[in-house]
Protein backbone atom coordinates (compact mmCIF):
# COMPACT_ATOMS: atom_id res chain seq x y z
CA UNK A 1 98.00 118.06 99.18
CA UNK A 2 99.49 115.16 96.74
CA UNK A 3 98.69 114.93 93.17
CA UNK A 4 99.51 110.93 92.50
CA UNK A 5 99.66 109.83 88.39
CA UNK A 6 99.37 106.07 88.60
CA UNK A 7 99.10 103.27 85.63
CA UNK A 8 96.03 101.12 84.97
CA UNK A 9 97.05 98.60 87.17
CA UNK A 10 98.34 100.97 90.05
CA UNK A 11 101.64 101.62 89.63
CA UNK A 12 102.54 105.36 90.82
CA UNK A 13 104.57 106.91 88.04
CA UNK A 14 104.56 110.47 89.01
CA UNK A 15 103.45 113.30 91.95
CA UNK A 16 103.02 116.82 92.84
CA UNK A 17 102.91 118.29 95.95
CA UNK A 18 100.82 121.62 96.42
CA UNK A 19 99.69 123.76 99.50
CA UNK A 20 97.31 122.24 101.64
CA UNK A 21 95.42 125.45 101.26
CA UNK A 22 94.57 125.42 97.21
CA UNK A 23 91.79 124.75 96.09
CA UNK A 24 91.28 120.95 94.69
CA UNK A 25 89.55 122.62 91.32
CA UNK A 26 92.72 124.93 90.84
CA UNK A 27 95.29 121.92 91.53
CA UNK A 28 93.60 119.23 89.43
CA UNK A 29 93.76 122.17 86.42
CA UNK A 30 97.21 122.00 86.56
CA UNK A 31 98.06 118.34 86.93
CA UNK A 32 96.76 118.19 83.81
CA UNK A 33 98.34 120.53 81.81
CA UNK A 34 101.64 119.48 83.48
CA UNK A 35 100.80 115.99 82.57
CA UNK A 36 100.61 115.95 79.03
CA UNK A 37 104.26 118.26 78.97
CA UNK A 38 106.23 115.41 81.07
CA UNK A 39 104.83 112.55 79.91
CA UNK A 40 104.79 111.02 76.09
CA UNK A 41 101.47 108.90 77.13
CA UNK A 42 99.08 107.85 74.13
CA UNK A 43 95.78 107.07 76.26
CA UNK A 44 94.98 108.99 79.24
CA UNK A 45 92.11 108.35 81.72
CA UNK A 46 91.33 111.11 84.66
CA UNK A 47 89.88 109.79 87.63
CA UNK A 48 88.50 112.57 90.27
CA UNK A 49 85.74 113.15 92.73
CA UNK A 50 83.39 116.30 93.24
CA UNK A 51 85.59 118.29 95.12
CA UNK A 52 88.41 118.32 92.15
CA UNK A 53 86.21 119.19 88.98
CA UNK A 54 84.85 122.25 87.86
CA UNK A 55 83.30 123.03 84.34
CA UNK A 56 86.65 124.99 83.15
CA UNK A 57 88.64 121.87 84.15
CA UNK A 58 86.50 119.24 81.59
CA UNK A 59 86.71 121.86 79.48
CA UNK A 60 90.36 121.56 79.36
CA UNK A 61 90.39 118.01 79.93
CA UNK A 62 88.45 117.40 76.84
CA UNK A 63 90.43 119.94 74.57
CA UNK A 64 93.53 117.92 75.84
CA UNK A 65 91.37 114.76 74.37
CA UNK A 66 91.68 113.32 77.66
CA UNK A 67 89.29 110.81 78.80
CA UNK A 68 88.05 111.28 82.43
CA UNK A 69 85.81 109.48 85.10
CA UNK A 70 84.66 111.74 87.80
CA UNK A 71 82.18 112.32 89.96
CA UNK A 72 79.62 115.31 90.07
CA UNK A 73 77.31 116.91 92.63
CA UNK A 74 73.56 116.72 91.47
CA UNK A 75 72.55 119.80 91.70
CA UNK A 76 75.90 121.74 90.23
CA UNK A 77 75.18 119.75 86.68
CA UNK A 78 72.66 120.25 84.70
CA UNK A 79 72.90 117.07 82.69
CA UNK A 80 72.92 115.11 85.91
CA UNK A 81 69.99 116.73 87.10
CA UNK A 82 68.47 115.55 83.48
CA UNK A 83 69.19 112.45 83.97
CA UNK A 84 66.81 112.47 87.11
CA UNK A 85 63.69 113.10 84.74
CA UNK A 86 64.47 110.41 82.30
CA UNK A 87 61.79 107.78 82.41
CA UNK A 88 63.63 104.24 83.11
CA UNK A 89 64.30 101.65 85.90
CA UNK A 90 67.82 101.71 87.88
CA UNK A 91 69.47 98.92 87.88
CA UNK A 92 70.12 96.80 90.94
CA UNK A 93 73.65 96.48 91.23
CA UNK A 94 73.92 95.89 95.03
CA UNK A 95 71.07 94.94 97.68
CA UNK A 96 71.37 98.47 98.81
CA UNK A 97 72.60 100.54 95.41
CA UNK A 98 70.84 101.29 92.05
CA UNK A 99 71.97 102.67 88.73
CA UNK A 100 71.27 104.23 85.76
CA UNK A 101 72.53 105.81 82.89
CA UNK A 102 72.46 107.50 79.36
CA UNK A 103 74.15 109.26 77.18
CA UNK A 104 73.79 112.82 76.96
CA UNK A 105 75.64 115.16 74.42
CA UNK A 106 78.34 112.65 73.81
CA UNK A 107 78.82 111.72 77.56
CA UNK A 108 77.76 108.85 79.82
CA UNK A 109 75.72 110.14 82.53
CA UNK A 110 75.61 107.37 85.35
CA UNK A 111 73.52 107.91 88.52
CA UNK A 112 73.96 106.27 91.66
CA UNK A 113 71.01 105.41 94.49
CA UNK A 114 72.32 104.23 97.64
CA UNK A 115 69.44 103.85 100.09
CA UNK A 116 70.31 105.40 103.70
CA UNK A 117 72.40 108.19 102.09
């Protein structure tokens, strides 16, 4: 498995290899602390899917004062799932995907419908 820091516009800058049998959650834990030792960045953005985050992990993302995009599975967060109950059209962003979002607790919830998934 590859760890690969790249700049906004997509320049690779850095990389770690790990085993290809640790877990994604345990690896993405310590790209980040190793991160903010090697590099003297100001602004930070984390970008990871569902298989790379746990709870501990944005917990130490955010004490880091990292910023962080990632994706979550429904029914592992609870202010996802909340999200579900708020009253509000999705937005049509494609012919066959919807939005919505909010802020919850400081955080921008957005939720995805993609019909036929």
């Amino acid at each position: 498995m590859i760890g690969l820091l790249m700049t906004k516009t997509g320049i690779p800058i850095g990389h770690q290899v790990f085993p290809g049998n640790m877990h994604d959650t345990k690896a993405f834990g310590m790209v980040v602390e190793d991160l903010k030792k090697r590099y003297p960045i100001q602004k930070v953005i984390l970008v990871g899917d569902y298989g790379m985050v746990s709870e501990a992990n944005l917990d130490q993302i955010r004490e880091l004062g990292m910023e962080y995009i990632v994706g979550v599975k429904l029914r592992k967060s609870k202010k996802a799932q909340e999200l579900l109950s708020i009253p509000g059209p999705y937005k049509k962003v494609l012919p066959n995907l919807k939005v919505k979002s909010k802020k919850i607790d400081g955080e921008t919830y957005v939720l995805c419908y993609k019909s036929g998934r």
